[in-house]
N, C-alpha and C. Protein backbone atom coordinates (compact mmCIF):
# COMPACT_ATOMS: atom_id res chain seq x y z
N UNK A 1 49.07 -145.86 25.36
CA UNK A 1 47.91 -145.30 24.72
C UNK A 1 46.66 -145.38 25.61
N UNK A 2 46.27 -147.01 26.21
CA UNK A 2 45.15 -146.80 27.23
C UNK A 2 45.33 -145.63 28.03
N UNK A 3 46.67 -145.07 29.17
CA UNK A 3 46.28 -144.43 29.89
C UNK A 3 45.92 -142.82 28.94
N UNK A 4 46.73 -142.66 28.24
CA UNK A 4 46.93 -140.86 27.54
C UNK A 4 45.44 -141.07 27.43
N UNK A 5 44.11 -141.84 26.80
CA UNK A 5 42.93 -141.99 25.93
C UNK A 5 42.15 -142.21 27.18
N UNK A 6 42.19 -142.68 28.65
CA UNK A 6 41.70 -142.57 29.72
C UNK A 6 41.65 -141.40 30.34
N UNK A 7 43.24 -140.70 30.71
CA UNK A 7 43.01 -139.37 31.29
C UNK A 7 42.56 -138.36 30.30
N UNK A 8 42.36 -138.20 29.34
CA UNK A 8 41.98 -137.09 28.36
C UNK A 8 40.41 -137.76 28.14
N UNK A 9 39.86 -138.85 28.43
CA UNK A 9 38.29 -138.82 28.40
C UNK A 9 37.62 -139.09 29.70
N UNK A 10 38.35 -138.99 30.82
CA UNK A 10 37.71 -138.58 31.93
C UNK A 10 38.12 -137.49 32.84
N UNK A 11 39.16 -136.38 32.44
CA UNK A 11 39.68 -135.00 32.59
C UNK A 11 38.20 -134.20 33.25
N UNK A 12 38.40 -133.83 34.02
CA UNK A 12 39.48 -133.80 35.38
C UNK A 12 39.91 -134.83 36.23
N UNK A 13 38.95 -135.73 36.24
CA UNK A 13 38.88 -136.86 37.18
C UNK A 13 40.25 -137.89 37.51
N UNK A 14 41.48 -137.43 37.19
CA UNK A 14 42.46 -138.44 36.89
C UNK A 14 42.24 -139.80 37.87
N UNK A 15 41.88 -140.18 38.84
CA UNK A 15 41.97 -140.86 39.66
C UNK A 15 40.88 -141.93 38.87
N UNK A 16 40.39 -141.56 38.33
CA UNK A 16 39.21 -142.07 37.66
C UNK A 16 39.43 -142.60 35.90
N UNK A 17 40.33 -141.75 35.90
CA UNK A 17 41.12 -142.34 34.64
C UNK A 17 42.19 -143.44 34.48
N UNK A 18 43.35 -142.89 35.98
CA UNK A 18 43.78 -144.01 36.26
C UNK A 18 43.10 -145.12 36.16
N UNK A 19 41.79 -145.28 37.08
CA UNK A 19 41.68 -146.95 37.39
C UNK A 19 41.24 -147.75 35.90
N UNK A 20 40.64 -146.96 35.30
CA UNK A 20 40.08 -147.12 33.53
C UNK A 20 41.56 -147.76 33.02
N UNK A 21 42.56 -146.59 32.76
CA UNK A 21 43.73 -147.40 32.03
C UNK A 21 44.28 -148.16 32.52
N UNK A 22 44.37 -148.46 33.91
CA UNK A 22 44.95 -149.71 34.80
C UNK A 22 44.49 -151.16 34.12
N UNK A 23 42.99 -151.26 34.23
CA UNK A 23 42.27 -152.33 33.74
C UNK A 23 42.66 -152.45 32.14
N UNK A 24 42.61 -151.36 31.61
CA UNK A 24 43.23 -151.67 29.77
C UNK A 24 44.28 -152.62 29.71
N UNK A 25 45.45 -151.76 31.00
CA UNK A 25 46.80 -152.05 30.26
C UNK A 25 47.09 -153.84 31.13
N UNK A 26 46.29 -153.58 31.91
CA UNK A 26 46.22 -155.32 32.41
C UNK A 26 45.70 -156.44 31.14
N UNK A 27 45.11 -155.97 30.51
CA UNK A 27 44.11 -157.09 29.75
C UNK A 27 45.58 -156.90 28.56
N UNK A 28 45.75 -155.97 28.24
CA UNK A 28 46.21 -155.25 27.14
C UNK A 28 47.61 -155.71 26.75
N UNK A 29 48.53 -155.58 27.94
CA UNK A 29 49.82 -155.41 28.18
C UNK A 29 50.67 -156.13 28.98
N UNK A 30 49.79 -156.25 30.35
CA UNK A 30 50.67 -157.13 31.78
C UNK A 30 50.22 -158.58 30.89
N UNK A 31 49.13 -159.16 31.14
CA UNK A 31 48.53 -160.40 30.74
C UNK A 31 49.34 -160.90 29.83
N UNK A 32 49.42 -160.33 28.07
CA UNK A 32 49.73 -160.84 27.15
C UNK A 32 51.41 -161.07 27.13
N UNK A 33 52.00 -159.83 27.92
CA UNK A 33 53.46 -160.34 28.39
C UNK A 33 53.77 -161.00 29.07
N UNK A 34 53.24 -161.35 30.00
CA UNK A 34 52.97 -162.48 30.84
C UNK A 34 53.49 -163.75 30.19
N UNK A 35 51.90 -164.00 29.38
CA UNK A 35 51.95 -165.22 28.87
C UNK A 35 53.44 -165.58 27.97
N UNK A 36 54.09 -164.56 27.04
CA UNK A 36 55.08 -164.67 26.81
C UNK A 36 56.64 -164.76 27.55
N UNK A 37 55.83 -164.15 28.74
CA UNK A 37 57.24 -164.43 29.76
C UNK A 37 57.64 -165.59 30.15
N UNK A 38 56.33 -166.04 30.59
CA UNK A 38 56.31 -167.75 31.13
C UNK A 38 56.58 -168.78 29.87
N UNK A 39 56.16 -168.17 28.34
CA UNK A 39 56.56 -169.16 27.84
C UNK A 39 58.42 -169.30 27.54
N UNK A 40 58.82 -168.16 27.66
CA UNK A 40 60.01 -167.94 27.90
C UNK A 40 61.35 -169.17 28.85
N UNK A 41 60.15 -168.55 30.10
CA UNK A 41 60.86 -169.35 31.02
C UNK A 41 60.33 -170.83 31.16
N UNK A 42 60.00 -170.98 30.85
CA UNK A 42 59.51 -172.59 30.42
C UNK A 42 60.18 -173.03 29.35
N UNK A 43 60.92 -172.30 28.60
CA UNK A 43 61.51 -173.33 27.22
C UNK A 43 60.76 -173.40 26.00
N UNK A 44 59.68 -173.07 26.02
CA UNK A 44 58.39 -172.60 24.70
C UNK A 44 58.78 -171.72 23.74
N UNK A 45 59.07 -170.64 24.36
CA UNK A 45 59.50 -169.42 23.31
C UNK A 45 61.27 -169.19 23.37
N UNK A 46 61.61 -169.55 22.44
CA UNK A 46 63.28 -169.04 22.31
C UNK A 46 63.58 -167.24 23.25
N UNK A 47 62.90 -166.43 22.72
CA UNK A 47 62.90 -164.85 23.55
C UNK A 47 61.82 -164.29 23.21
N UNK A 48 61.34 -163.24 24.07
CA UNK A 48 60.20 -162.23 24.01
C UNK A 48 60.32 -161.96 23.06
N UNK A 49 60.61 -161.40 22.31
CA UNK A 49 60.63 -161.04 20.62
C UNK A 49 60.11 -162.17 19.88
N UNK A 50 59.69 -163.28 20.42
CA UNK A 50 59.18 -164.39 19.47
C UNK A 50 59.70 -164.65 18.26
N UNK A 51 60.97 -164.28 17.84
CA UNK A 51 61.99 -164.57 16.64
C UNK A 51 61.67 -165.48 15.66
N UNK A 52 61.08 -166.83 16.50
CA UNK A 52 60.62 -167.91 15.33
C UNK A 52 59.35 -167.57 15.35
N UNK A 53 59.13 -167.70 13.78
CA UNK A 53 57.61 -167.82 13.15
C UNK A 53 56.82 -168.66 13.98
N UNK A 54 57.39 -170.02 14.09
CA UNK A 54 56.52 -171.29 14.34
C UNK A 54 56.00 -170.82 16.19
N UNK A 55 56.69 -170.06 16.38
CA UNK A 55 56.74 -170.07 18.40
C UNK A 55 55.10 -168.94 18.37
N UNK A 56 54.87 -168.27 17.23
CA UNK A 56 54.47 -166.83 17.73
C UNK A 56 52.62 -167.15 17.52
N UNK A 57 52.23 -168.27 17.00
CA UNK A 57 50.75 -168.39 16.99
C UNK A 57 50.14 -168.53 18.55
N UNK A 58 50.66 -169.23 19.43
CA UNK A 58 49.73 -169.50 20.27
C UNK A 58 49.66 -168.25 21.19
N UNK A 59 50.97 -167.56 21.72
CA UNK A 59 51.29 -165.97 22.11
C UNK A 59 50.31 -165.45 21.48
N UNK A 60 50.31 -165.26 20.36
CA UNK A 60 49.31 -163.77 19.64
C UNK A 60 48.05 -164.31 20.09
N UNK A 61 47.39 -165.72 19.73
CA UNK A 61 46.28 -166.11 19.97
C UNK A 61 45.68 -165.68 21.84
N UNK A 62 46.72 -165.85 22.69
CA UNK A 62 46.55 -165.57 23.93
C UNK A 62 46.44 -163.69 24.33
N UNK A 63 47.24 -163.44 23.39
CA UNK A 63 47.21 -161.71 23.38
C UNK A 63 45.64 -161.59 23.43
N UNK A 64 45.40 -161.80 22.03
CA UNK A 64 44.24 -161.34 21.87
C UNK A 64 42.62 -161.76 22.45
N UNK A 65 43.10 -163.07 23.25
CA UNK A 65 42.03 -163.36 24.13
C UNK A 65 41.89 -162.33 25.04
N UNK A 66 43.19 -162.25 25.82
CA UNK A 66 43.31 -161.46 26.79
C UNK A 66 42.53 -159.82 27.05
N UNK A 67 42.57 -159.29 25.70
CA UNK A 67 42.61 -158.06 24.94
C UNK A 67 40.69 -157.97 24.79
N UNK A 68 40.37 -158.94 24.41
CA UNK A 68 38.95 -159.62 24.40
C UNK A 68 38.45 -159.21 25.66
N UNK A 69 38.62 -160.37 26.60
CA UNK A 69 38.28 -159.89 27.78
C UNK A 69 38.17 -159.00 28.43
N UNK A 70 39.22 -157.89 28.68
CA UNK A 70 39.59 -156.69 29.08
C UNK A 70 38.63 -155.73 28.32
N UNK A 71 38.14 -155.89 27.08
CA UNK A 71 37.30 -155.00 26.28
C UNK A 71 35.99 -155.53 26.99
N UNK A 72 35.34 -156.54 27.02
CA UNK A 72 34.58 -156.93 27.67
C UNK A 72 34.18 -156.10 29.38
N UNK A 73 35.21 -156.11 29.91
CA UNK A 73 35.07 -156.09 31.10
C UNK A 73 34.72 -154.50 31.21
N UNK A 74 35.63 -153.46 29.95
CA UNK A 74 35.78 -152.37 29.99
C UNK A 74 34.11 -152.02 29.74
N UNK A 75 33.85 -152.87 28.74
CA UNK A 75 31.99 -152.81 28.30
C UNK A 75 31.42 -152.36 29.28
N UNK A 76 30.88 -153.58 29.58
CA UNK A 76 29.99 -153.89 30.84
C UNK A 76 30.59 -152.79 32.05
N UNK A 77 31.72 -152.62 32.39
CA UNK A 77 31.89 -151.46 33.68
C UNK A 77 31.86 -150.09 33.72
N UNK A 78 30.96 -149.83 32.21
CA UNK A 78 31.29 -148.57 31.42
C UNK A 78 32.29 -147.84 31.64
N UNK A 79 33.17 -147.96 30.79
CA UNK A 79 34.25 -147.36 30.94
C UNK A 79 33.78 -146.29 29.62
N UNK A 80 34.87 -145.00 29.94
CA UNK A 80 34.50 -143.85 28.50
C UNK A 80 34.62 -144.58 26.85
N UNK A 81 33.81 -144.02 26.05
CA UNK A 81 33.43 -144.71 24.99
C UNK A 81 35.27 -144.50 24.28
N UNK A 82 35.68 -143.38 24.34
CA UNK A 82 37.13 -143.08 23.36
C UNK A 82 38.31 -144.65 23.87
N UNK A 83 38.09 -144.60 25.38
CA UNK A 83 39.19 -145.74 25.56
C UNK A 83 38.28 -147.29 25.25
N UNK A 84 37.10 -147.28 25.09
CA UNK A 84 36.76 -148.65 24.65
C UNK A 84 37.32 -148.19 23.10
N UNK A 85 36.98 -147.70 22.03
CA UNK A 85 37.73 -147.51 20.75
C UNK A 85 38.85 -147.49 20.84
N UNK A 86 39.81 -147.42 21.88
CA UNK A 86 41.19 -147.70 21.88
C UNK A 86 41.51 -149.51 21.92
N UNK A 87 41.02 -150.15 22.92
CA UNK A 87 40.92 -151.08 23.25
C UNK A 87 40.52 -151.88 21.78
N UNK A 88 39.50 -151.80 21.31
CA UNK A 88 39.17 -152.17 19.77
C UNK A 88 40.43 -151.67 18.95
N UNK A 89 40.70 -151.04 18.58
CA UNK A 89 42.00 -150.37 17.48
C UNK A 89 43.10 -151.60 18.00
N UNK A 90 43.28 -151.47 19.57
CA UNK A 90 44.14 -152.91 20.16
C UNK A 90 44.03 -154.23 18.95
N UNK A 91 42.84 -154.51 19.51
CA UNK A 91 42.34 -155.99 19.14
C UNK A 91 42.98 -155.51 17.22
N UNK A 92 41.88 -154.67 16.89
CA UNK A 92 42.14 -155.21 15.22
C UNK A 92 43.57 -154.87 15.07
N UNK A 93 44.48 -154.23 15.38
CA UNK A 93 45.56 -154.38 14.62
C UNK A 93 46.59 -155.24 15.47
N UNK A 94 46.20 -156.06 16.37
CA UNK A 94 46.82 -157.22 16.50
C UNK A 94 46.18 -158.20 15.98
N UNK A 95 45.34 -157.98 15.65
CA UNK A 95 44.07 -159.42 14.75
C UNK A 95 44.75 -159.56 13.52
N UNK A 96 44.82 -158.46 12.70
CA UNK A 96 45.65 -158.22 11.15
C UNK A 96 47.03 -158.79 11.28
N UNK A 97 47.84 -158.28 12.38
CA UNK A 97 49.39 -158.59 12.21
C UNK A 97 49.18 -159.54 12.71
N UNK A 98 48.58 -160.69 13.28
CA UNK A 98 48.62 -162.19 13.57
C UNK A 98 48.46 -162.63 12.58
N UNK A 99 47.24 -162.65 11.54
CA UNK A 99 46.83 -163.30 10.10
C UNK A 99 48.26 -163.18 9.75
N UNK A 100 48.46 -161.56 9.26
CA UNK A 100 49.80 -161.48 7.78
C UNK A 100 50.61 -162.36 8.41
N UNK A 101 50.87 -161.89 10.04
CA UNK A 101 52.36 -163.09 9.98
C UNK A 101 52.34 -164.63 9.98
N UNK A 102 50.99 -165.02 9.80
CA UNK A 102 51.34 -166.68 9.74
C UNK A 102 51.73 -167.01 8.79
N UNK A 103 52.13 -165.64 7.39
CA UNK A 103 52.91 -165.89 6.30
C UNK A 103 53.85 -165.37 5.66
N UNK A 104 53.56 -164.21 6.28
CA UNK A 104 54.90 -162.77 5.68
C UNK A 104 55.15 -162.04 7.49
N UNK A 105 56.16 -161.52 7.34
CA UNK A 105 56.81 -160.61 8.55
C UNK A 105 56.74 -159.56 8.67
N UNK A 106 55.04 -159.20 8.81
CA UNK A 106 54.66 -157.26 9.24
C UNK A 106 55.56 -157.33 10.24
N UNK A 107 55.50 -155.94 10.52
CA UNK A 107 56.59 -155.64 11.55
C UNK A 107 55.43 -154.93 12.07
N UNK A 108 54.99 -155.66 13.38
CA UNK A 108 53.98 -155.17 14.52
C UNK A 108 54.32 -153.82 15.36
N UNK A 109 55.77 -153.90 15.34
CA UNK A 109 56.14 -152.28 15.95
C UNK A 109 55.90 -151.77 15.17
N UNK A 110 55.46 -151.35 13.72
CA UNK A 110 55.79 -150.44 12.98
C UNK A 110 53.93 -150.11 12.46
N UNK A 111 53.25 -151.15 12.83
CA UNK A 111 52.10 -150.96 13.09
C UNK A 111 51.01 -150.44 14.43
N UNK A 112 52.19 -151.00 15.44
CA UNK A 112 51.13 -150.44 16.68
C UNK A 112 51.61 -148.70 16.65
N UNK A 113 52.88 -148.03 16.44
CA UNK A 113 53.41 -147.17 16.12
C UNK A 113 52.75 -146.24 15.34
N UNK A 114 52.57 -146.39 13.98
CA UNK A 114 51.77 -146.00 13.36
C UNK A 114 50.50 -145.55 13.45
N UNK A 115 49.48 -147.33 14.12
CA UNK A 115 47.95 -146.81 14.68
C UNK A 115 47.94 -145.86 15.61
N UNK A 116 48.95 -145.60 16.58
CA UNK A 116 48.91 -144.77 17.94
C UNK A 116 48.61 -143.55 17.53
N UNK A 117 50.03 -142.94 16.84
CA UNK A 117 50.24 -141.65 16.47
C UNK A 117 48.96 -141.06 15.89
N UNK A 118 48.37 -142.15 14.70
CA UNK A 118 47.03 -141.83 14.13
C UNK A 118 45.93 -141.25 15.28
N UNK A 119 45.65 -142.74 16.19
CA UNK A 119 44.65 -142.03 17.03
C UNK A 119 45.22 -140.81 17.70
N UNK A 120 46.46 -140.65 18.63
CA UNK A 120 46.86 -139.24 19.02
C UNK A 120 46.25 -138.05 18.02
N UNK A 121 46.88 -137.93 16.95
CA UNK A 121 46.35 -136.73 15.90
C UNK A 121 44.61 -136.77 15.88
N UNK A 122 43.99 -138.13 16.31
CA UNK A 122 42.86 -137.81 15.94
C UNK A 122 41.94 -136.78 17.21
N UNK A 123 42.66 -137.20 18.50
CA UNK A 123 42.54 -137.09 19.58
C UNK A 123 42.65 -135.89 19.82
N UNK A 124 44.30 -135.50 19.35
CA UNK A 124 44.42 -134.06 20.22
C UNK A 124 44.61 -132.97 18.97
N UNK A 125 44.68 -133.61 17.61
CA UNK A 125 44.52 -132.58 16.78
C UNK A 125 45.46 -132.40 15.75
N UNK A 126 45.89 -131.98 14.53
CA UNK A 126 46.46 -131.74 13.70
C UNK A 126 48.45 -131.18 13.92
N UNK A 127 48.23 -130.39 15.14
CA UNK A 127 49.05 -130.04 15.12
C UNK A 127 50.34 -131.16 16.04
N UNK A 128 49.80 -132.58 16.20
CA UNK A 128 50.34 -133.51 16.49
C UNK A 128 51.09 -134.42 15.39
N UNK A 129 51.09 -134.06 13.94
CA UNK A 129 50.92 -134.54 12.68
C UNK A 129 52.70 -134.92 12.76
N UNK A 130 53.88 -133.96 13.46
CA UNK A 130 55.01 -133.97 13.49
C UNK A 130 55.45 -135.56 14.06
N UNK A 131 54.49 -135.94 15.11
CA UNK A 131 54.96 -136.93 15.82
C UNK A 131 54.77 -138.19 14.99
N UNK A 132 54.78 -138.46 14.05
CA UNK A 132 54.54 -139.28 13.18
C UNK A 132 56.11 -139.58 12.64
N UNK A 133 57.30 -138.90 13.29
CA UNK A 133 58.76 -139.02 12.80
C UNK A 133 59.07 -140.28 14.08
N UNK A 134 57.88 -140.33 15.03
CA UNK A 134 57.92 -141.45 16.02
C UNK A 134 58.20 -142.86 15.03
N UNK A 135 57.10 -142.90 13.86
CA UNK A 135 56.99 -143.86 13.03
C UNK A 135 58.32 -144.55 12.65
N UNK A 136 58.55 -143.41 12.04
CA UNK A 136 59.59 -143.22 11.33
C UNK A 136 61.02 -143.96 12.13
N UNK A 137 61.14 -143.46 13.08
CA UNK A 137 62.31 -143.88 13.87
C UNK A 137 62.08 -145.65 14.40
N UNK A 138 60.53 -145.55 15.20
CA UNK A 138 60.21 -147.24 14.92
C UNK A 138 61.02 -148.01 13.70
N UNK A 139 60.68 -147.50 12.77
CA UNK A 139 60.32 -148.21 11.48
C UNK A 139 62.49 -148.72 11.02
N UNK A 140 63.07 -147.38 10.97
CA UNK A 140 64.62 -147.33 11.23
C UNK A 140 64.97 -148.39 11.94
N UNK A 141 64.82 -148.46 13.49
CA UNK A 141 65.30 -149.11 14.55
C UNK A 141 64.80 -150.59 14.06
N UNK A 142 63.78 -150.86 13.51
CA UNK A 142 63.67 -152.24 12.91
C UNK A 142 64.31 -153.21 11.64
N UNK A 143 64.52 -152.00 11.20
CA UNK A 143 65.04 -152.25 9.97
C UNK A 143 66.89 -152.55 10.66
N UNK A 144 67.17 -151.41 10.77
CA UNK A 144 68.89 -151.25 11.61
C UNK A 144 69.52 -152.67 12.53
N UNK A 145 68.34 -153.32 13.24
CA UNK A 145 68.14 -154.09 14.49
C UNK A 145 68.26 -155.54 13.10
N UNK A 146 67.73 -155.12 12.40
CA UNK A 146 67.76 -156.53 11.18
C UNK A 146 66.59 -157.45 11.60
N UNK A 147 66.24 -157.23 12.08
CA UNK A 147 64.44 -157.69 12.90
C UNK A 147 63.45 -157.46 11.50
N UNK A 148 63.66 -156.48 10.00
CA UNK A 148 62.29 -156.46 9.00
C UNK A 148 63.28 -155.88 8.01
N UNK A 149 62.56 -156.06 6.68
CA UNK A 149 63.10 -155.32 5.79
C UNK A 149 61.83 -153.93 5.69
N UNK A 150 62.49 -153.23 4.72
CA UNK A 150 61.95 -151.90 4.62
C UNK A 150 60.23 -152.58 4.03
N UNK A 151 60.11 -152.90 3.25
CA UNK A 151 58.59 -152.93 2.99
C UNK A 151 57.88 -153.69 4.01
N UNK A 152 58.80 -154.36 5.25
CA UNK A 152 58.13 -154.98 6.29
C UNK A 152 57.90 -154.09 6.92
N UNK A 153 58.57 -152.95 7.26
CA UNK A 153 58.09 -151.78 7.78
C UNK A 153 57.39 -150.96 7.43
N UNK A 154 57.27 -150.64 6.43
CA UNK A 154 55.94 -149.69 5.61
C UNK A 154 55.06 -150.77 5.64
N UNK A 155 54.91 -151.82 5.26
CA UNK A 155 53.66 -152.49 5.69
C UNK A 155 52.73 -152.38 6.61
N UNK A 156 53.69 -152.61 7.97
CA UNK A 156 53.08 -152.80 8.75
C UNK A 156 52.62 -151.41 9.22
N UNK A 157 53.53 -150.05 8.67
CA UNK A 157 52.67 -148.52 8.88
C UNK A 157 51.47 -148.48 8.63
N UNK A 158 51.53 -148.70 6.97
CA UNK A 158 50.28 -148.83 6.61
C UNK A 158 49.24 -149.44 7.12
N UNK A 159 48.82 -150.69 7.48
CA UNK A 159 48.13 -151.46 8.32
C UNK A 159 47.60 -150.76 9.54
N UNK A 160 48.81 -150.34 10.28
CA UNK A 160 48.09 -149.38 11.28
C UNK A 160 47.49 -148.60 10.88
N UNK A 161 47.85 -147.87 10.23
CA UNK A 161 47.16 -146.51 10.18
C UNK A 161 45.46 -146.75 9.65
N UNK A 162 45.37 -147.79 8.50
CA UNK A 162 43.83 -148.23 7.68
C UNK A 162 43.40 -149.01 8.57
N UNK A 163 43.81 -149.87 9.88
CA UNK A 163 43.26 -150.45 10.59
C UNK A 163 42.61 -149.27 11.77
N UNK A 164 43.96 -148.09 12.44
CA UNK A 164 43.29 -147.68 13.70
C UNK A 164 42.70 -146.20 13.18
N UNK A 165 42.82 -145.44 12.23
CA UNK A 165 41.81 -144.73 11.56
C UNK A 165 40.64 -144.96 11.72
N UNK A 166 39.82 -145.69 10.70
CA UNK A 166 38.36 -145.72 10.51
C UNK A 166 38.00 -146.50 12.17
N UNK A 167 38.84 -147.62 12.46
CA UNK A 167 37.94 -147.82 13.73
C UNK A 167 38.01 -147.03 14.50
N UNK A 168 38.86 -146.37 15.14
CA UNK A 168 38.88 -145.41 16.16
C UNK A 168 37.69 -144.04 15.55
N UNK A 169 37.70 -143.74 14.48
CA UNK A 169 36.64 -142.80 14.21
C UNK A 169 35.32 -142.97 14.12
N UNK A 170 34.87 -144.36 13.77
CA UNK A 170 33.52 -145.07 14.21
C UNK A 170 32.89 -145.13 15.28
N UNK A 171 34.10 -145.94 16.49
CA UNK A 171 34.09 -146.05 17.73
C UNK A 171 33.75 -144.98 18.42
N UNK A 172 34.79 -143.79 18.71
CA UNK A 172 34.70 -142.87 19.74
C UNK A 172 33.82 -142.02 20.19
């Protein structure tokens, strides 16, 4: 999502968009897997999927520092206003699916999934409305995988979508 929301708000300039989503998906993506990799290989986390409840607070807590920063940095280096509202949509709907899960099991794919497609349609327009069977197939593959039950997956749709809606439309 950083890069598609980089090159489409600094078009023509791709080179210039690149370096914008580079810095996102570092704060965003490399960093926060990171931290889960190493806790991996250290014996901390059973697997990247963070399977146990009890393993997944200090990971998310590090995500979203990370995610922090990177918005920060995106601030201050002015980066285009649409990919700082991406970067935010980041943060809150990993902020939400950290809370629910320190007690129930949103299914975070089925939320970052969800928020995306939203901002896409908001982005490039109505006639993107189809790709929302993206959801859908997320939402399947979680359920199938035995990883959520079905209202763990509509949950966590929902969530995206009331989380990266209004912020992304405030923001951009």
């Amino acid at each position: 999502m950083p890069l598609v929301i980089a090159l489409h708000s600094t078009a023509p300039a791709v080179l210039t968009g690149l370096g914008w989503a580079l810095l996102a998906i570092l704060f965003g993506s490399v960093v926060p897997y990171g931290v889960i990799w190493l806790g991996v290989r250290r014996g901390r986390l059973t697997d990247h999927h963070i399977g146990v409840r009890e393993q997944r607070r200090m990971p998310l807590v590090y995500g979203l520092l990370s995610v922090l920063v990177g918005l920060a940095v995106l601030v201050v280096a002015g980066a285009p206003r649409p990919l700082i509202a991406m970067v935010v949509v980041m943060f809150a709907v990993l902020l939400i699916v950290t809370a629910i899960n320190q007690v129930w099991k949103l299914s975070a794919h089925s939320a970052v999934a969800s928020g995306s497609m939203s901002v896409l349609i908001i982005v490039f327009g109505l006639a993107l409305i189809p790709s929302l069977a993206i959801v859908a197939l997320v939402g399947w593959s979680r359920v199938r995988l035995g990883d959520h039950t079905v209202s763990q997956v509509v949950a966590g749709a929902v969530a995206g979508i009331l989380i990266a809606v209004p912020t992304f439309v405030l923001l951009a």
